[in-house]
C-alpha atoms as a PDB file:
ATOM      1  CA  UNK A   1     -46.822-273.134 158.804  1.00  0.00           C
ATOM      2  CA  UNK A   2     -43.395-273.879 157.034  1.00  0.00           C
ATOM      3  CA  UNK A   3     -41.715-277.441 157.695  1.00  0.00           C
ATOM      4  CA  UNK A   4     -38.224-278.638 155.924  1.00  0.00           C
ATOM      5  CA  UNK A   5     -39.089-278.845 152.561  1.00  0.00           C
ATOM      6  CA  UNK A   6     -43.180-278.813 152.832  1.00  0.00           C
ATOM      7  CA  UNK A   7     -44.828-276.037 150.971  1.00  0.00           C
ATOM      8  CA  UNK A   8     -46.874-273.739 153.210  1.00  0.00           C
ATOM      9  CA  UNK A   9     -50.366-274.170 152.578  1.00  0.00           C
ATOM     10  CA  UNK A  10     -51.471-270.724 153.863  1.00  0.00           C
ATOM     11  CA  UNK A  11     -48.798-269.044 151.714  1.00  0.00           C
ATOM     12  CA  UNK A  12     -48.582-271.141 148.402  1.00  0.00           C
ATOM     13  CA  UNK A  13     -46.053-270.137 145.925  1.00  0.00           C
ATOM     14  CA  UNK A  14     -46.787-266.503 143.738  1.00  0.00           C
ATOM     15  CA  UNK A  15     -46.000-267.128 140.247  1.00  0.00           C
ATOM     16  CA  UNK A  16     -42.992-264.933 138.803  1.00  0.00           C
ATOM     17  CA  UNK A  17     -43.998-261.460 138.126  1.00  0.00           C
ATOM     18  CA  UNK A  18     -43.489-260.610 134.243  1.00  0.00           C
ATOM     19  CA  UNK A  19     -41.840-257.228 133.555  1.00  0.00           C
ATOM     20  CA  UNK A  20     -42.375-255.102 131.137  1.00  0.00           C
ATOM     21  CA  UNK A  21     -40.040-255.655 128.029  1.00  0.00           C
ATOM     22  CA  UNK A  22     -36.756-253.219 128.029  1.00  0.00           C
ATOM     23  CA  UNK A  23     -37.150-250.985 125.342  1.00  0.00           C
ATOM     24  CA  UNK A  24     -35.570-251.792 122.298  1.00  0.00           C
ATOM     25  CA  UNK A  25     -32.349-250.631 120.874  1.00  0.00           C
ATOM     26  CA  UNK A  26     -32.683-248.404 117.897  1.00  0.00           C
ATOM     27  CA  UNK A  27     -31.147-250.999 115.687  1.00  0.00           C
ATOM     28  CA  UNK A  28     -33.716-253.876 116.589  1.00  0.00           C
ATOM     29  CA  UNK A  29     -36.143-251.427 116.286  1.00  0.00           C
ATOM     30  CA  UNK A  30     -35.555-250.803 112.636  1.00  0.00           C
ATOM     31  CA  UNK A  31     -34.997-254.342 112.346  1.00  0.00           C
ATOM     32  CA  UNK A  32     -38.493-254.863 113.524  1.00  0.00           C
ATOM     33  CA  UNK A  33     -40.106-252.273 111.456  1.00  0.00           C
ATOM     34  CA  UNK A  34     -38.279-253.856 108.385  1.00  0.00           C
ATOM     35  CA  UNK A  35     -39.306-257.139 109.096  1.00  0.00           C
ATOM     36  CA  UNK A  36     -43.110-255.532 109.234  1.00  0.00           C
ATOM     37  CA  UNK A  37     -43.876-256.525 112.938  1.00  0.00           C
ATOM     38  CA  UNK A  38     -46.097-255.038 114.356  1.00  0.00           C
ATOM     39  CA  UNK A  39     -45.031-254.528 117.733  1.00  0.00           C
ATOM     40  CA  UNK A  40     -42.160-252.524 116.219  1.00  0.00           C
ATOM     41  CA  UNK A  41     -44.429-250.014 114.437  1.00  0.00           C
ATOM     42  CA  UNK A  42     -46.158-249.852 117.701  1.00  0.00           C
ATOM     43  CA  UNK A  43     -43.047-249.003 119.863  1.00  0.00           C
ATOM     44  CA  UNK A  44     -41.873-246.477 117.027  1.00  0.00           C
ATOM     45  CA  UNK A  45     -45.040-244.524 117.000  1.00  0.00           C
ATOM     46  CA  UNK A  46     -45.083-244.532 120.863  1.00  0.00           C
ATOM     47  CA  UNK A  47     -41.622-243.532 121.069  1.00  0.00           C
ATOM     48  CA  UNK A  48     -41.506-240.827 118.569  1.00  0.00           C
ATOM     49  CA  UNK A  49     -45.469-239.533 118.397  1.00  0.00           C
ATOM     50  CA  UNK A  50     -45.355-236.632 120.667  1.00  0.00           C
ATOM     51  CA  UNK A  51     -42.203-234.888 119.016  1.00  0.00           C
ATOM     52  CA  UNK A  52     -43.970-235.265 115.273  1.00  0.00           C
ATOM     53  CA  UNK A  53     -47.524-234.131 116.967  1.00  0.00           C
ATOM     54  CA  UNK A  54     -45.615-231.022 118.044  1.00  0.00           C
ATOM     55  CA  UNK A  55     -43.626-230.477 115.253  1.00  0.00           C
ATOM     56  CA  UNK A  56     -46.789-231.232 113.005  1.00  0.00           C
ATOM     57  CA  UNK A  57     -48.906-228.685 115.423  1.00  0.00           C
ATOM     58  CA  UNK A  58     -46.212-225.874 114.910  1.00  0.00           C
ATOM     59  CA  UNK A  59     -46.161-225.935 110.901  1.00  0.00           C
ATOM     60  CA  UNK A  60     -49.870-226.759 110.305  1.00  0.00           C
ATOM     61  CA  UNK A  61     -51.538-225.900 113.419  1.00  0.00           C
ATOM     62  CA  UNK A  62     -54.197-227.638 115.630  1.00  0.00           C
ATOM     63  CA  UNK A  63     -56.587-229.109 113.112  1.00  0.00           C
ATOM     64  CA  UNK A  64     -54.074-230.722 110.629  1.00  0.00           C
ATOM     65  CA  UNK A  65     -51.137-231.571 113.351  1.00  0.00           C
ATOM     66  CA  UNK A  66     -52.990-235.337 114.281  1.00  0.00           C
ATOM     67  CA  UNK A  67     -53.322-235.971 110.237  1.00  0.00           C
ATOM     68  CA  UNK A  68     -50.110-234.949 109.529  1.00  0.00           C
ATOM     69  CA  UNK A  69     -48.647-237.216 112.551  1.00  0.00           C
ATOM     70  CA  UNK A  70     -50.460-240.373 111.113  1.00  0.00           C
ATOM     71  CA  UNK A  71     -49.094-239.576 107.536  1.00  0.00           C
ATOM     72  CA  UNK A  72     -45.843-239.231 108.401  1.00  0.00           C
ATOM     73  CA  UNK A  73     -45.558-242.341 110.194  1.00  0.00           C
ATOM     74  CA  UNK A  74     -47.573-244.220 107.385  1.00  0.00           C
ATOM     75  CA  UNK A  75     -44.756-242.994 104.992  1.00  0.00           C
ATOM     76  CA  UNK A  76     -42.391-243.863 107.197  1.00  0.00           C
ATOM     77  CA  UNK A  77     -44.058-247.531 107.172  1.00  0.00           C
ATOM     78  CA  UNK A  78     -43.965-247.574 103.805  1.00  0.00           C
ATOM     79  CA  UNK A  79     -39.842-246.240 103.306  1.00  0.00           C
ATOM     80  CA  UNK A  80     -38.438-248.560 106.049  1.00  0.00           C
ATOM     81  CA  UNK A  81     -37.528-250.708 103.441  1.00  0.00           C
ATOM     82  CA  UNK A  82     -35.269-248.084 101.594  1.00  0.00           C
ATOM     83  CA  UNK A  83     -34.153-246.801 105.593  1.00  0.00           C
ATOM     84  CA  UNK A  84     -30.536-246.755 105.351  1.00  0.00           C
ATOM     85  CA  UNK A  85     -30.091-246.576 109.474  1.00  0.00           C
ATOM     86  CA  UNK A  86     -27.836-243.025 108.373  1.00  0.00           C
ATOM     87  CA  UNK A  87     -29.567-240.991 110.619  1.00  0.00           C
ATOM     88  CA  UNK A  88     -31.488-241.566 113.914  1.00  0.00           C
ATOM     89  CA  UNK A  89     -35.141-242.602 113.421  1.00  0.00           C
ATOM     90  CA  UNK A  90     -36.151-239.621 115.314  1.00  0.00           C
ATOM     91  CA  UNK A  91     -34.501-237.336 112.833  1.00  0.00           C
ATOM     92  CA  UNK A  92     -35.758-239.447 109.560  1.00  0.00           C
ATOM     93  CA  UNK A  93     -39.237-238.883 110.813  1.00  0.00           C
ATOM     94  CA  UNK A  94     -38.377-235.641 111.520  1.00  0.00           C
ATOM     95  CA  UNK A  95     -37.811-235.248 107.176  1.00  0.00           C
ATOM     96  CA  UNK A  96     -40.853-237.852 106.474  1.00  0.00           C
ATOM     97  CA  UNK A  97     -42.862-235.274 108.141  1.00  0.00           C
ATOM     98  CA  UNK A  98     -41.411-231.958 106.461  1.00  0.00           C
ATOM     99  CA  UNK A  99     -42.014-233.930 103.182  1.00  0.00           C
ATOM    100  CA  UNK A 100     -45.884-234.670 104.222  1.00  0.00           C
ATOM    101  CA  UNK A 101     -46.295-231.016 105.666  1.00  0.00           C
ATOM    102  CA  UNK A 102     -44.921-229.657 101.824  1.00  0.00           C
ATOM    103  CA  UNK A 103     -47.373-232.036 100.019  1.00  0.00           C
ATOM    104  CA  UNK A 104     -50.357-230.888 102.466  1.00  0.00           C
ATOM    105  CA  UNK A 105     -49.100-227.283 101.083  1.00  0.00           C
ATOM    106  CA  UNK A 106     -49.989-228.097  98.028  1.00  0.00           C
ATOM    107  CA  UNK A 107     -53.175-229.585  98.077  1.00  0.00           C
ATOM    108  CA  UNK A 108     -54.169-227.414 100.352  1.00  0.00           C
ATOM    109  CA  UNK A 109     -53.501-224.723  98.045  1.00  0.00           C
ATOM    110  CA  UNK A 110     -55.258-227.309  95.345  1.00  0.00           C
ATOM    111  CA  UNK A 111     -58.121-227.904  97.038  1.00  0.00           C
ATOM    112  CA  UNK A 112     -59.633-224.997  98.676  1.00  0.00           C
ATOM    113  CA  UNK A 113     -62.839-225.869  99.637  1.00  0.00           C
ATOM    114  CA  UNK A 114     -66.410-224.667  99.838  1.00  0.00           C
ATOM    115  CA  UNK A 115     -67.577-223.584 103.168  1.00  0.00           C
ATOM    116  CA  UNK A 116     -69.993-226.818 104.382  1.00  0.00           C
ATOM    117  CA  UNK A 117     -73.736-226.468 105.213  1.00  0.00           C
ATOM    118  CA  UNK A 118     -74.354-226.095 108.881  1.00  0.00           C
ATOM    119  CA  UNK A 119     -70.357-225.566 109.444  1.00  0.00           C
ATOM    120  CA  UNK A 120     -70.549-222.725 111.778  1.00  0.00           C
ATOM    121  CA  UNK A 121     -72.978-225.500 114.486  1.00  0.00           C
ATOM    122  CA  UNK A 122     -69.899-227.804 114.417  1.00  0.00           C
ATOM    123  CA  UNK A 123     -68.056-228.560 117.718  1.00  0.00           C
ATOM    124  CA  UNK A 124     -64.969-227.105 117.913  1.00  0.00           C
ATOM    125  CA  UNK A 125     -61.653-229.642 117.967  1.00  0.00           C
ATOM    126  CA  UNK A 126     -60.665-231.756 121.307  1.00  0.00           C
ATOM    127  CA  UNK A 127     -57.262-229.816 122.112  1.00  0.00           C
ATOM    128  CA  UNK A 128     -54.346-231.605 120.921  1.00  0.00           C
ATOM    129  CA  UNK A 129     -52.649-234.526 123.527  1.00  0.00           C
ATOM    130  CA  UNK A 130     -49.578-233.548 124.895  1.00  0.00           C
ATOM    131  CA  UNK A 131     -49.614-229.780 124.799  1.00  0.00           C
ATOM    132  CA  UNK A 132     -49.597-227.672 127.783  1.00  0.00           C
ATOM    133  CA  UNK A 133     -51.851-224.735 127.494  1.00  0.00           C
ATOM    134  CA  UNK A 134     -48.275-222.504 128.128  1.00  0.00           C
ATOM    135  CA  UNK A 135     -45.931-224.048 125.090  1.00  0.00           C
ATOM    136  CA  UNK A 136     -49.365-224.055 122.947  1.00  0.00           C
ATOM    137  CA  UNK A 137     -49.586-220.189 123.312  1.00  0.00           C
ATOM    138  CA  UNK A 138     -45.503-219.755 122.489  1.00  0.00           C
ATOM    139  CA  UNK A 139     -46.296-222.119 119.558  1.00  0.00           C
ATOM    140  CA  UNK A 140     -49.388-220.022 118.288  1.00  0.00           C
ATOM    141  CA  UNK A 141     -47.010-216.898 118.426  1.00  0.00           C
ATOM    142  CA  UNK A 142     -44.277-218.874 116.553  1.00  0.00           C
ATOM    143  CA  UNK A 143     -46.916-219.285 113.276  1.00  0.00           C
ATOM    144  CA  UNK A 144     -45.560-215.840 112.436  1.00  0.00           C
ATOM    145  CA  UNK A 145     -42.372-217.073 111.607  1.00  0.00           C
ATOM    146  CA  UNK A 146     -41.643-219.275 108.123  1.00  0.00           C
ATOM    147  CA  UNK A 147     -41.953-222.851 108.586  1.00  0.00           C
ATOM    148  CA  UNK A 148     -37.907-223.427 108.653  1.00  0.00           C
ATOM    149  CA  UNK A 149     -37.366-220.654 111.440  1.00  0.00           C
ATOM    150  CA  UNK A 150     -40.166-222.449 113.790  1.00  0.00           C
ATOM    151  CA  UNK A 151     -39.271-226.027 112.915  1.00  0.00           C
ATOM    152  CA  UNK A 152     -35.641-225.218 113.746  1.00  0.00           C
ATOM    153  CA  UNK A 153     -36.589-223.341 117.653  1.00  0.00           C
ATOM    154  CA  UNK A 154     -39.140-226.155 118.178  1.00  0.00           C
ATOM    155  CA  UNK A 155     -36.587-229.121 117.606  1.00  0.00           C
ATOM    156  CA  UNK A 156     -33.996-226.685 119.379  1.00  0.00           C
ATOM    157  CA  UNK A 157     -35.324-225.801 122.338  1.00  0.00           C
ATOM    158  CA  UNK A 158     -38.644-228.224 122.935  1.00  0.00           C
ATOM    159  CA  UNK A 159     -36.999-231.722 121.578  1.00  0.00           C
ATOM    160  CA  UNK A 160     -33.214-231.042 123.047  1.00  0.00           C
ATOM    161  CA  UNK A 161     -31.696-231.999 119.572  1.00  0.00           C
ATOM    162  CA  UNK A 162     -28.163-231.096 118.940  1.00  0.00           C
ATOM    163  CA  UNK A 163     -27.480-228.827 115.902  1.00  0.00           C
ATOM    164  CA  UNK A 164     -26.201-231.168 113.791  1.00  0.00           C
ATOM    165  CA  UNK A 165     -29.125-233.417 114.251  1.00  0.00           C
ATOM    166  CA  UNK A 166     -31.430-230.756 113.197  1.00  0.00           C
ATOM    167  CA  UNK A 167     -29.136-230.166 110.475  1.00  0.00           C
ATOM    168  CA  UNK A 168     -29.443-233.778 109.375  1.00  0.00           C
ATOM    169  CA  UNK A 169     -33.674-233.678 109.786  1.00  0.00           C
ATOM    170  CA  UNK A 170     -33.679-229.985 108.268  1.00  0.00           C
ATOM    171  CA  UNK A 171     -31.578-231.514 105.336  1.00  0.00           C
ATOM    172  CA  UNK A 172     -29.054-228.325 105.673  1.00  0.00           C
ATOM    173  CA  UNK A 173     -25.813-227.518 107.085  1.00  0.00           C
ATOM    174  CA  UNK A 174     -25.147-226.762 110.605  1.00  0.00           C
ATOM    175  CA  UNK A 175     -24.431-223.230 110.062  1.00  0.00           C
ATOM    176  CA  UNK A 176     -27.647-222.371 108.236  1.00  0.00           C
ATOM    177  CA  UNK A 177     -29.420-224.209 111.816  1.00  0.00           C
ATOM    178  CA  UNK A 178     -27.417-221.919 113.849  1.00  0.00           C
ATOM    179  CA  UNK A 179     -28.040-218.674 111.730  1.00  0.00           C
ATOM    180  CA  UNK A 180     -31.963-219.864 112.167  1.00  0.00           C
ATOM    181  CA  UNK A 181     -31.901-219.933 115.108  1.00  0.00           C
ATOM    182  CA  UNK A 182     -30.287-216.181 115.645  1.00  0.00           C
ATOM    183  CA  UNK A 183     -33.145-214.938 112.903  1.00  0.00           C
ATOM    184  CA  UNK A 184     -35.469-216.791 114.678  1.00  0.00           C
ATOM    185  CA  UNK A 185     -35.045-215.576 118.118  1.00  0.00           C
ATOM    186  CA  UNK A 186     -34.224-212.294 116.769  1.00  0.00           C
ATOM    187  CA  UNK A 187     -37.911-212.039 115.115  1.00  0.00           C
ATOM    188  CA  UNK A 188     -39.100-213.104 118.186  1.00  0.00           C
ATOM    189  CA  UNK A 189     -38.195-210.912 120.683  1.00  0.00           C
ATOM    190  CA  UNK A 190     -39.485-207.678 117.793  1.00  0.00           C
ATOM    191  CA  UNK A 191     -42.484-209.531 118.288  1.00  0.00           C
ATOM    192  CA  UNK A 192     -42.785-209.410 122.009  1.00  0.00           C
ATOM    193  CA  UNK A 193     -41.534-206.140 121.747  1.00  0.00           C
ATOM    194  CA  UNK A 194     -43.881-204.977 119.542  1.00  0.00           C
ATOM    195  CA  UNK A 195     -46.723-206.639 121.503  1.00  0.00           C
ATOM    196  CA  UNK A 196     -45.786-205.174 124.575  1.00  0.00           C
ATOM    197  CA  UNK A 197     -45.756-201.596 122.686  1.00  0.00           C
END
């Protein structure tokens, strides 16, 4: 029961809900990652994981795609300090993690190693987060292509980006994104084709 200015005992006061934080702008997000909080590393990796995890998955495939995720954003860790803030963060990553995928080229190529003891009894991988079972069987057909052809449809036509922010993440000109992305799409239908045969 309520009386002028008495506090009702059945119904004491809640205390104020907290709210989730509002994302970040870009800019104090780089600010943050400069500065080496933590929290800002945090809210890059959640905003940008599942675009390098599918990127990653496309060029190396399911068992390096997680390793090559975690690299990329330790590099990018370590290179905030030299980030300029020309490009988005999404497509900076996007060039941290071509970088990492060419250096796993080559000591992959390095390091080719001896079949382990007792390898054949191993448990095969947990599928990757994040990818449905449909996009993960167009991505297994894209492996055919070269690395540039699939990187370019995947940040096309799964991550939305414009041409010339591929261009800027594929470190080329937007002409040589669009004329990918006719060869690309052009292989693949002679592949469906062909299949279908």
């Amino acid at each position: 029961m309520t009386l002028d200015g008495a506090v009702d005992v059945l119904d004491p006061p809640r205390p104020p809900v907290m709210s989730e934080p509002a994302p970040r702008s870009e800019a104090d997000l780089v600010a943050a990652c400069r500065a080496g909080r933590r929290e800002g590393f945090d809210e890059l990796v959640s905003r940008h994981y599942d675009r390098i995890h599918r990127l990653a998955y496309t060029m190396a495939g399911p068992g390096a795609a997680a390793d090559l995720a975690q690299e990329t954003f330790l590099a990018a860790v370590k290179a905030f300090p030299n980030f300029r803030g020309d490009s988005q963060l999404a497509t900076w990553l996007i060039s941290i993690l071509r970088n990492q995928y060419s250096l796993w080229l080559r000591g992959r190529r390095k390091w080719q190693l001896a079949p382990l003891e007792g390898e054949d009894q191993r448990q095969p991988a947990p599928e990757p987060r994040g990818i449905e079972k449909g996009v993960r069987e167009i991505l297994d057909r894209l492996k055919e292509l070269p690395e540039d052809l699939r990187t370019t449809l995947v940040l096309f036509y799964l991550d939305g980006l414009k041409y010339s922010e591929i261009a800027q993440a594929m470190e080329c000109p937007v002409g040589t994104v669009r004329s990918r992305l006719f060869e690309a799409r052009e292989r693949l239908k002679k592949m469906v084709q062909k299949s279908e045969a």
